[in-house]
N, C-alpha and C. Protein backbone atom coordinates (compact mmCIF):
# COMPACT_ATOMS: atom_id res chain seq x y z
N UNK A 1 31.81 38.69 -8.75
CA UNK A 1 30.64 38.08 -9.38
C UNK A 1 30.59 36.60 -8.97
N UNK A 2 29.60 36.12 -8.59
CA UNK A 2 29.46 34.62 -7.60
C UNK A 2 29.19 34.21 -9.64
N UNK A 3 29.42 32.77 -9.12
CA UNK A 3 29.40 31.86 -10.51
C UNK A 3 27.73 31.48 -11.03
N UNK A 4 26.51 31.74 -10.08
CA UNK A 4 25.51 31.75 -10.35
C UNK A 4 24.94 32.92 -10.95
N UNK A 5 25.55 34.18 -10.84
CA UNK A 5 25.12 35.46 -11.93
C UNK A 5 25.87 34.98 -13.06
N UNK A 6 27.08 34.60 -13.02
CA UNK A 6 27.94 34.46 -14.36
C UNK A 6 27.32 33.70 -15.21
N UNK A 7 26.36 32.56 -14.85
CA UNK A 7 25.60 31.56 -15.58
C UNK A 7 24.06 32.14 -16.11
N UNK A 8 23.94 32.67 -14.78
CA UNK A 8 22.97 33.98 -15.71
C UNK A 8 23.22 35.00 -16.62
N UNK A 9 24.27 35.55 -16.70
CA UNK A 9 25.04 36.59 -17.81
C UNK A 9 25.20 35.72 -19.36
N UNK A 10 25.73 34.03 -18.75
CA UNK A 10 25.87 32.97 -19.99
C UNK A 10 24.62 32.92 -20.97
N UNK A 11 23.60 32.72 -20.39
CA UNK A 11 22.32 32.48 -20.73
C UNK A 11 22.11 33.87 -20.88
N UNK A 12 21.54 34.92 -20.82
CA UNK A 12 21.33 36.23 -21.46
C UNK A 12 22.08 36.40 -22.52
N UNK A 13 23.32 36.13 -22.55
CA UNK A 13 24.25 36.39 -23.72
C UNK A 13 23.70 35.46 -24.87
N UNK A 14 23.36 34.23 -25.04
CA UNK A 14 23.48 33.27 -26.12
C UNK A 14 21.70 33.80 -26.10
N UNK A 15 21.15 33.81 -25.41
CA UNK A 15 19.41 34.06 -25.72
C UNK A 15 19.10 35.49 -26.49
N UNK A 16 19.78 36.78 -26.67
CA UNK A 16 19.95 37.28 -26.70
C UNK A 16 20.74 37.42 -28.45
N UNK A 17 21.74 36.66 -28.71
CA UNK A 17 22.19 36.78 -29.81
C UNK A 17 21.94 35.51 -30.70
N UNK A 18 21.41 34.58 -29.86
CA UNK A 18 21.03 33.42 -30.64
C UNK A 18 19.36 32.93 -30.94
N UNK A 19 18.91 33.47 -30.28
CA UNK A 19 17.54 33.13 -29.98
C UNK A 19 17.30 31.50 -29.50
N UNK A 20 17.60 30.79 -29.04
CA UNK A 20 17.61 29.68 -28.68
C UNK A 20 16.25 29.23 -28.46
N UNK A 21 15.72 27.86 -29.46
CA UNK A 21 14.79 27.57 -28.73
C UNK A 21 15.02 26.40 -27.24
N UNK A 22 16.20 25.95 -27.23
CA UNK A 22 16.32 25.38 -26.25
C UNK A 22 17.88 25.63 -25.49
N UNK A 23 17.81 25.91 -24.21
CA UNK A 23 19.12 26.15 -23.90
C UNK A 23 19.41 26.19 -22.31
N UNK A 24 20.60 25.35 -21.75
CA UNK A 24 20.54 25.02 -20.73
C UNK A 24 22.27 25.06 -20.39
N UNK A 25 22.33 25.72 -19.75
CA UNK A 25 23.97 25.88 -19.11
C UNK A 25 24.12 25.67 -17.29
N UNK A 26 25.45 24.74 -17.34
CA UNK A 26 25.85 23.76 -16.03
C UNK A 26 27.16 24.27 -16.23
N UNK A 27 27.37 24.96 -14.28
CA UNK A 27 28.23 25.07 -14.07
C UNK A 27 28.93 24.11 -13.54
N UNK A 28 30.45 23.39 -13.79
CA UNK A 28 31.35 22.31 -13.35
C UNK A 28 32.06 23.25 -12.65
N UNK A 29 32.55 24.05 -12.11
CA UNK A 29 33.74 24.49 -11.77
C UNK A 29 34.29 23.61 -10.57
N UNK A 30 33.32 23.26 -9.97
CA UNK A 30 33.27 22.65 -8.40
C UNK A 30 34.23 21.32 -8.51
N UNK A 31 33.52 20.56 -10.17
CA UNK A 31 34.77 19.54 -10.34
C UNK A 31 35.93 19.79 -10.56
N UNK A 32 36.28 20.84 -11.21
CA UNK A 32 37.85 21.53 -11.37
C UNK A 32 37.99 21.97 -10.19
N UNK A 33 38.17 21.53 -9.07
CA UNK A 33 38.66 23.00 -8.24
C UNK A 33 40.30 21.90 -8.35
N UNK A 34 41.28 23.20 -7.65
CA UNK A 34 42.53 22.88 -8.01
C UNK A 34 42.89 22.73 -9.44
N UNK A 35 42.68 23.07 -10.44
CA UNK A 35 43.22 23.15 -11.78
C UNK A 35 43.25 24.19 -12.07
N UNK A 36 44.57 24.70 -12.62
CA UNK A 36 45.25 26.09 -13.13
C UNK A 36 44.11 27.03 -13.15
N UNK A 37 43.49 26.31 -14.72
CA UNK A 37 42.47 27.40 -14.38
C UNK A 37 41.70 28.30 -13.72
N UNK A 38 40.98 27.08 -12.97
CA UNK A 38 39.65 27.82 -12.00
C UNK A 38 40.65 28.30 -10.72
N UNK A 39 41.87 27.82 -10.83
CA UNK A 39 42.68 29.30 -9.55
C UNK A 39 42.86 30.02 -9.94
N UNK A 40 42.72 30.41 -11.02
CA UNK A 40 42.93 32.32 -11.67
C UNK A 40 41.26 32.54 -11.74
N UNK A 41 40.09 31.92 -11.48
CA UNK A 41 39.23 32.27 -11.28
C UNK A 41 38.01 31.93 -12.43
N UNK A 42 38.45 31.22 -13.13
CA UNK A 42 37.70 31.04 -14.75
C UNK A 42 37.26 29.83 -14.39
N UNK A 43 35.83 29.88 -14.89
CA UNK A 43 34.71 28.68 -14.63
C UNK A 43 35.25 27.81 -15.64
N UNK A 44 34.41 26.51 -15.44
CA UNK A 44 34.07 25.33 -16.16
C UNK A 44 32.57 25.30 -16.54
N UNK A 45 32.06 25.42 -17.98
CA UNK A 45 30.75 25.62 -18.25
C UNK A 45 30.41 24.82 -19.42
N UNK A 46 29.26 23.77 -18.98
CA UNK A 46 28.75 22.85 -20.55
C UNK A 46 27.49 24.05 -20.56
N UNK A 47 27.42 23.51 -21.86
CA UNK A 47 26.13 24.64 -22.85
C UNK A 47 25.51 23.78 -23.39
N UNK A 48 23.94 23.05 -23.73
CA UNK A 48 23.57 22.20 -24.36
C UNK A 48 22.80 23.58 -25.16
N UNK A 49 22.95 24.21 -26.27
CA UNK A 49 22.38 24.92 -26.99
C UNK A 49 21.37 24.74 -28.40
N UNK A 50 20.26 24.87 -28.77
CA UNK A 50 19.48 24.55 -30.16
C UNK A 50 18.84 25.99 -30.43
N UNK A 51 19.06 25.89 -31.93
CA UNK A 51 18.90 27.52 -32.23
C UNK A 51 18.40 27.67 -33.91
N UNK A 52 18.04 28.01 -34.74
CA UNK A 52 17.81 28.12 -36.14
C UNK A 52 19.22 28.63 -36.71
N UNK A 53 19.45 29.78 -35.69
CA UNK A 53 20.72 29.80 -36.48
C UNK A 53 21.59 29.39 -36.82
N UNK A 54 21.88 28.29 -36.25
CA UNK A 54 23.05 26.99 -36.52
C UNK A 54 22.62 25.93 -37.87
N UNK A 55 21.22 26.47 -38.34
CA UNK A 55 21.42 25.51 -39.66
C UNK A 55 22.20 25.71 -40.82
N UNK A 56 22.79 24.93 -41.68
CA UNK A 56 23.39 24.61 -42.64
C UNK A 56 25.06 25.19 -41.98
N UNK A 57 25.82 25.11 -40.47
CA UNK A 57 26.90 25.34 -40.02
C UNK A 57 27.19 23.99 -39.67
N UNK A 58 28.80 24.35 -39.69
CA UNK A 58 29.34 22.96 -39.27
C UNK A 58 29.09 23.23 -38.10
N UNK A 59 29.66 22.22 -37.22
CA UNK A 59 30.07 22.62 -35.80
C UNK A 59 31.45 23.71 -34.74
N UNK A 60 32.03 23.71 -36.12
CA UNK A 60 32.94 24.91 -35.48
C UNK A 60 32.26 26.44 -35.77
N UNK A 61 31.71 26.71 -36.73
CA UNK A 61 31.30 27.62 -36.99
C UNK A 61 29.97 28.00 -36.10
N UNK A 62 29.40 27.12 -35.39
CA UNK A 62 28.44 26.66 -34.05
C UNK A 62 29.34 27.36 -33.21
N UNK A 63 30.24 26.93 -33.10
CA UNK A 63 31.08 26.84 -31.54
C UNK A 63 31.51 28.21 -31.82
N UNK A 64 31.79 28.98 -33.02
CA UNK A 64 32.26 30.42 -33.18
C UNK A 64 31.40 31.47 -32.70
N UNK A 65 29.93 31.01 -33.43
CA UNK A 65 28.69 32.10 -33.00
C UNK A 65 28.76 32.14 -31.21
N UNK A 66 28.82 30.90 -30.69
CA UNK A 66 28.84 30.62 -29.20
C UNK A 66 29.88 31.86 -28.75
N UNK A 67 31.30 31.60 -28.81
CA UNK A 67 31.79 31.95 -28.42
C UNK A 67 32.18 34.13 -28.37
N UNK A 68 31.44 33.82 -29.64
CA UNK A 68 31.10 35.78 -30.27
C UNK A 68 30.08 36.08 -29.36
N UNK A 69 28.75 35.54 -28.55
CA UNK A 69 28.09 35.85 -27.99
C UNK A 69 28.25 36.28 -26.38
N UNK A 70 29.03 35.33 -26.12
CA UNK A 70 29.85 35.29 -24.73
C UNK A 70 31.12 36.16 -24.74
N UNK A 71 31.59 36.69 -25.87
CA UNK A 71 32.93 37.79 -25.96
C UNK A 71 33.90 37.65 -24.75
N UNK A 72 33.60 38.85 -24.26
CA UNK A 72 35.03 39.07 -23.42
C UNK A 72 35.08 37.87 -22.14
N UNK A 73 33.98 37.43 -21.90
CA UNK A 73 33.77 36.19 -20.95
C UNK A 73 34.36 35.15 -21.36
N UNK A 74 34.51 35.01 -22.48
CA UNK A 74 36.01 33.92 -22.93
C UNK A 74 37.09 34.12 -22.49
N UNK A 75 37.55 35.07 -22.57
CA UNK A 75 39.06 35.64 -22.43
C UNK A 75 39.32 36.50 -20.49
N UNK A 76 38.03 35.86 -19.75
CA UNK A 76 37.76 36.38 -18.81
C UNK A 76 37.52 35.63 -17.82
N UNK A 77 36.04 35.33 -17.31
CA UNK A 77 35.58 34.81 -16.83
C UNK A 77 35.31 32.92 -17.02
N UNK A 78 35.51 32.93 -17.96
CA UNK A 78 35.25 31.39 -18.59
C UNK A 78 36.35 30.82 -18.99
N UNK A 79 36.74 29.60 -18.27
CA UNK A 79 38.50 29.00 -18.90
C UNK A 79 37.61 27.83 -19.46
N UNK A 80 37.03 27.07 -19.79
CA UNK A 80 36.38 25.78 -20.05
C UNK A 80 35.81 25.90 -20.31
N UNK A 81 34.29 25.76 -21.73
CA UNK A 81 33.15 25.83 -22.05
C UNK A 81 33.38 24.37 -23.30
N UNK A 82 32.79 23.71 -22.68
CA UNK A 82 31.85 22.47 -23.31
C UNK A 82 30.61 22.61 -24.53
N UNK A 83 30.27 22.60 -25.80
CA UNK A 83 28.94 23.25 -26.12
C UNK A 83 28.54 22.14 -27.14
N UNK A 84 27.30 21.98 -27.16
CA UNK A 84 26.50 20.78 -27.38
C UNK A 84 25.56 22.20 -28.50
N UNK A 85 25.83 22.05 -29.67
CA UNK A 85 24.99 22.86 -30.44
C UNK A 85 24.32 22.42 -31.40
N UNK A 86 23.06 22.45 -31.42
CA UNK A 86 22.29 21.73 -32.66
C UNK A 86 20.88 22.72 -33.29
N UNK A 87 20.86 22.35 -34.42
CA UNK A 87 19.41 22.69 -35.17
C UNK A 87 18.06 22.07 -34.01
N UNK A 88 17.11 22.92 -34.58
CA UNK A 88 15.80 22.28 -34.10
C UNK A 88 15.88 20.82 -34.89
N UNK A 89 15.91 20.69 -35.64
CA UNK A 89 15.66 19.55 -36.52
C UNK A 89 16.70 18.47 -35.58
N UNK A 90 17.81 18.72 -35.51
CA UNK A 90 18.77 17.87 -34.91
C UNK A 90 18.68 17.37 -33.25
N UNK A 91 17.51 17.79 -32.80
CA UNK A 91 16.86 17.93 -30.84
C UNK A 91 15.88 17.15 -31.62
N UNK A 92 15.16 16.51 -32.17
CA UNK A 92 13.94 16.06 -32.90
C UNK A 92 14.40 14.65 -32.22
């Protein structure tokens, strides 16, 4: 899987279980190259995500829904994910 479907799989996954009204994912891996990680093959990925469902959550509980949406791509495909998660109200 080239890292440009995987960023498409990223984005289907969170649009999909989050409804996002705004959402934009950047692949870094290119800056990691040579780090443990991305030599076993696991990207580097920021997420700037805004969604309804993140109101009245802290931010870990943000970063939980994130990471439930993306599942086995945590423990897989993804060594690094960055996530920028906010309310509509909080993108205002």
């Amino acid at each position: 899987m080239t890292q440009d479907a995987l960023t498409e799989i990223i984005e289907s996954r969170l649009r999909v279980a989050l409804s996002p009204t705004e959402l934009q994912v950047w692949d870094d891996s290119d800056a990691h190259k040579g780090h443990a990680g991305a030599a076993k093959g696991g990207g580097h990925f920021e997420v700037l995500i805004t969604s309804d469902r993140f109101s009245g959550l802290r931010p870990i509980a943000r970063h939980r829904l994130v990471y439930d949406a993306l599942g086995d791509l945590m423990r897989s495909r993804i060594h690094a994910l960055s996530i920028n998660a906010k309310t509509p109200e909080e993108s205002l």
